[in-house]
Protein backbone atom coordinates (compact mmCIF):
# COMPACT_ATOMS: atom_id res chain seq x y z
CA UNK A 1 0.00 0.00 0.00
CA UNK A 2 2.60 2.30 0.47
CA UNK A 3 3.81 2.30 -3.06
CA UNK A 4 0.45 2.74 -4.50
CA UNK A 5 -0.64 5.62 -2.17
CA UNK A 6 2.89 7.26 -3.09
CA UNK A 7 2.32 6.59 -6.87
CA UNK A 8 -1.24 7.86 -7.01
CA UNK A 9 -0.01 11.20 -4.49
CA UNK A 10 2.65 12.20 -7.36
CA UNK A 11 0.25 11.17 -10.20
CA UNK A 12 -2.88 13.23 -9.16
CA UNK A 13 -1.97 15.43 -6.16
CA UNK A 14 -4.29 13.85 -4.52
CA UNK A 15 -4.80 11.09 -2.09
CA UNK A 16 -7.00 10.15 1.14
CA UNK A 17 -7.16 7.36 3.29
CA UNK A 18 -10.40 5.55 4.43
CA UNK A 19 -9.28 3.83 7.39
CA UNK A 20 -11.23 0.12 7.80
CA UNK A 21 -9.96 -1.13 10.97
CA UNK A 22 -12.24 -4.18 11.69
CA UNK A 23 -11.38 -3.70 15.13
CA UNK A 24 -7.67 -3.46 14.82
CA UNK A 25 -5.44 -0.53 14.65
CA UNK A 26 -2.35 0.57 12.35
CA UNK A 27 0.70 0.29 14.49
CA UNK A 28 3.58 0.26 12.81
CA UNK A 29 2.50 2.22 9.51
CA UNK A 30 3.66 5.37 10.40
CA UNK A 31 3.40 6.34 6.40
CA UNK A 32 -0.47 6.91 6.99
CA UNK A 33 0.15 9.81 9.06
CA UNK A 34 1.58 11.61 5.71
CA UNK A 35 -2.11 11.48 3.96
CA UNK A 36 -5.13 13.15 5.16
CA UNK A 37 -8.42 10.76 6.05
CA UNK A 38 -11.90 10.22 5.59
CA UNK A 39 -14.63 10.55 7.97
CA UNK A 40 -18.12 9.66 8.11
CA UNK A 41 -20.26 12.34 10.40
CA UNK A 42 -24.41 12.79 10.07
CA UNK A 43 -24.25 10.85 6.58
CA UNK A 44 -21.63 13.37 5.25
CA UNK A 45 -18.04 12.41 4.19
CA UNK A 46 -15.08 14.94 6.01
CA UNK A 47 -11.55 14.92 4.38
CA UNK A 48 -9.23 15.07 7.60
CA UNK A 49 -5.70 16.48 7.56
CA UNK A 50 -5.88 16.25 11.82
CA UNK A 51 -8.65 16.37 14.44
CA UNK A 52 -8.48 20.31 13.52
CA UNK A 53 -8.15 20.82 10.02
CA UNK A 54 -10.91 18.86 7.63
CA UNK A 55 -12.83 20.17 4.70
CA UNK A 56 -16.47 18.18 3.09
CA UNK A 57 -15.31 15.78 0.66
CA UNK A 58 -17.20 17.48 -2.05
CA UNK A 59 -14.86 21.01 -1.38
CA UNK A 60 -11.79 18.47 -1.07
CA UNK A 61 -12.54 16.89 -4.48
CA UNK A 62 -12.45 20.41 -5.82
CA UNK A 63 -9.23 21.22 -4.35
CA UNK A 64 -9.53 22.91 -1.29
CA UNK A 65 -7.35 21.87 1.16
CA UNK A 66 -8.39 20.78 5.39
């Protein structure tokens, strides 16, 4: 996953993470930390750069930043 998140980043611009834990959690994939994430919030989607910074998904695809 790595590679591919790095390829698409310098091939678009733009890249986001949907974490899918399943119960578990990402130790040891520090590299994750790099991309901003997606949220889920009152049927909305939230582009996440930290618990601070996020922007709607539908602003994000359009290029502004969170």
């Amino acid at each position: 996953m790595p590679w591919e998140l790095g390829y698409m980043d310098g091939h678009i611009g733009k890249v986001a993470i949907l974490p899918l834990t399943g119960g578990s959690e990402f130790k040891g994939q520090e590299y994750l930390g790099v991309y901003p994430y997606v949220d889920k919030s009152n049927n909305s989607l939230w582009i996440h750069k930290d618990r601070q910074n996020w922007v709607s998904f539908e602003r994000w695809l359009k290029g502004e930043k969170p």
